[in-house]
Each structure stands twice: as C-alpha cells, then as structure tokens.
Protein backbone atom coordinates (compact mmCIF):
# COMPACT_ATOMS: atom_id res chain seq x y z
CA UNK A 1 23.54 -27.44 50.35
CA UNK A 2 22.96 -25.18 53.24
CA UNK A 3 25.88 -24.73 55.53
CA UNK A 4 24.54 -23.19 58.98
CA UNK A 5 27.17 -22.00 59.78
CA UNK A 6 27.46 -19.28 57.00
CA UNK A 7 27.44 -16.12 57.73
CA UNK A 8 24.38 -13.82 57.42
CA UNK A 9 25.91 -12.29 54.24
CA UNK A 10 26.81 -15.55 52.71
CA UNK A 11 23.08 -17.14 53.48
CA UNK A 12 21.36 -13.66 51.54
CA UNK A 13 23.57 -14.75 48.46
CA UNK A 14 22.69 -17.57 48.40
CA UNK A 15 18.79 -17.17 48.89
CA UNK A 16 19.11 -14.67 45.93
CA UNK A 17 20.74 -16.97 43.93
CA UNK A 18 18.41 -19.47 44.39
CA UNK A 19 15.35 -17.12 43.77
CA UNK A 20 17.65 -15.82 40.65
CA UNK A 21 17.88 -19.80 39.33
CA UNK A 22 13.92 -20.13 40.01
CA UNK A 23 12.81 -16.83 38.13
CA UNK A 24 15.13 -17.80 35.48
CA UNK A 25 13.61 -21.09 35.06
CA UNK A 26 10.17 -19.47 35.26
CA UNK A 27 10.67 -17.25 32.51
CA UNK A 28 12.34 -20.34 30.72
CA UNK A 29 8.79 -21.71 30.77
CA UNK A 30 6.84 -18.60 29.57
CA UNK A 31 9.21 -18.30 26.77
CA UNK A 32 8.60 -21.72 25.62
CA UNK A 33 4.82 -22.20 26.26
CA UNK A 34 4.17 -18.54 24.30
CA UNK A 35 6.54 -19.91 21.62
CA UNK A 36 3.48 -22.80 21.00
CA UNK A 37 1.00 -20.74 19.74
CA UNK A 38 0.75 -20.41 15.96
CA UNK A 39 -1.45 -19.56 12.98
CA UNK A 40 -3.15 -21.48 10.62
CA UNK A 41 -6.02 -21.78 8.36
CA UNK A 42 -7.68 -19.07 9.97
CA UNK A 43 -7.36 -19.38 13.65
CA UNK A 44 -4.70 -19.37 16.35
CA UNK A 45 -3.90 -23.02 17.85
CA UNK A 46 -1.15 -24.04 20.92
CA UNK A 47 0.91 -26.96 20.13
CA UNK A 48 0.25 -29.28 23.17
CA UNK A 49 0.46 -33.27 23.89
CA UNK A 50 -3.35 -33.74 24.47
CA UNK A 51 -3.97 -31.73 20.85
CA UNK A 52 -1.39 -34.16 19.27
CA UNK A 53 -2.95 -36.60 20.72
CA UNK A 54 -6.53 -35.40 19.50
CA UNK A 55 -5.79 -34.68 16.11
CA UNK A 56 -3.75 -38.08 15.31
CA UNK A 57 -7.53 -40.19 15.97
CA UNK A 58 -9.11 -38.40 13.12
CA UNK A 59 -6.16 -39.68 10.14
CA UNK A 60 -6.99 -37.53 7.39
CA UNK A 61 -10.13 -36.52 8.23
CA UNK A 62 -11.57 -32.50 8.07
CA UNK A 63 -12.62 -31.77 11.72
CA UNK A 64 -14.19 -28.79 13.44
CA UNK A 65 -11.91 -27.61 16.38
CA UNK A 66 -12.18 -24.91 18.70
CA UNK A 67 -9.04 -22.72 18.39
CA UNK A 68 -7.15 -20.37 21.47
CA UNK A 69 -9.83 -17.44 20.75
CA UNK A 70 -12.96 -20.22 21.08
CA UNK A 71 -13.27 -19.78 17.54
CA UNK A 72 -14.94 -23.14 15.52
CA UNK A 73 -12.15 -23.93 12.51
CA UNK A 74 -12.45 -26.46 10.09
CA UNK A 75 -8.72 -27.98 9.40
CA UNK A 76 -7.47 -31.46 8.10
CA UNK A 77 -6.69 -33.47 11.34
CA UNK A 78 -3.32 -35.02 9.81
CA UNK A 79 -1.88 -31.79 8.55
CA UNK A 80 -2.83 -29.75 11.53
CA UNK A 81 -0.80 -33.02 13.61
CA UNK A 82 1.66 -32.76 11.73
CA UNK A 83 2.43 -29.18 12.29
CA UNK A 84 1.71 -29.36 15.98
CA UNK A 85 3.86 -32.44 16.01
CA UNK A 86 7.17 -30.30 14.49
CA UNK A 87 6.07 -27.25 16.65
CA UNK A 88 5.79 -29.46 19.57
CA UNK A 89 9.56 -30.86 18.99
CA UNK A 90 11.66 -27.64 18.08
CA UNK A 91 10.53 -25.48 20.35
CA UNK A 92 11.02 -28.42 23.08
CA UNK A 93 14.39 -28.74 21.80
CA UNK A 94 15.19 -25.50 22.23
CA UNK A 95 13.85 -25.08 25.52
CA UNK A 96 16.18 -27.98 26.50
CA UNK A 97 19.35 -26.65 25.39
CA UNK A 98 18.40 -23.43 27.71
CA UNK A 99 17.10 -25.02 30.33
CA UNK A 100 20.45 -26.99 30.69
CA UNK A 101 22.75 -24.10 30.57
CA UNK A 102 20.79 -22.33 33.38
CA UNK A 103 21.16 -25.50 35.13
CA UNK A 104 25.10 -25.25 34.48
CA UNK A 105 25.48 -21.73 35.48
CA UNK A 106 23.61 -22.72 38.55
C-alpha cells in the first residue's frame, strides 16, 4: 500500500519493485506456456484445456488434427489426451510452486 507521504526515493523503490514483481511474473508465464509444446507422432502439439477437451470426445478413435506448424497429423485421440493431460498437470504444477515463491519474495 502506497503511503503518500514517502519520500521521492522511497516511491521509485517501490515502483521498481513492483515493475520487478510484474516482469517476473511475466516471464513466469512464458516459461510455462513454451514448456507446453511437445513432439509426437510426427508433429509439434501445445498442451492446452480446449485440446484436452477436444481430444477426450473422440475415446479411442484415430483423428486428423492440425498441429502448431498447421501441419494435418493423424494420432489416436485417447493417447494424444492422455499425454496432453500429464503435460498439462506437471508443468502447471511447477509453475505453481514458482509462481508462489515470487509471490513470497514479493
């Protein structure tokens, strides 16, 4: 919380610290989002929600899907989910456990 009457040296600290905490968090995201691309059966594929999603409708089923480089790729719907699915989890995990020890040192 802002105290106005800080000092002008005391109000740059803690504008840079707050732009520190935001960049931080920022780069936090870009980490994470890059760590949900991976490779499989031929093409490149970005764990998301909405491909989860997608993928669990078909069951077992062989679908065509358009992978990250627009690229058609046949791949069993279930197994492709499933590796999505653990993909999806670790890396959100992991970007947890960061996210709340930025928000500590805060």
């Amino acid at each position: 919380m802002l105290n106005y009457g800080m000092d002008t040296d005391a109000l740059i600290a803690h504008s840079r610290a707050r732009l520190s905490h935001a960049a931080q968090r920022r780069l936090l995201q870009e980490k994470y989002q890059a760590r949900m691309v991976f490779g499989w059966n031929g093409g490149m594929f970005r764990a998301t929600p909405e491909m989860i999603t997608f993928l669990s409708l078909y069951g077992d089923q062989r679908v065509v899907i358009e992978d990250l480089y627009h690229n058609p790729t046949e791949v069993n719907a279930a197994e492709l989910c499933d590796l999505m699915r653990a993909r999806w989890q670790e890396q959100m995990n992991a970007w947890l456990c960061e996210h709340q020890t930025v928000m500590q040192n805060r």
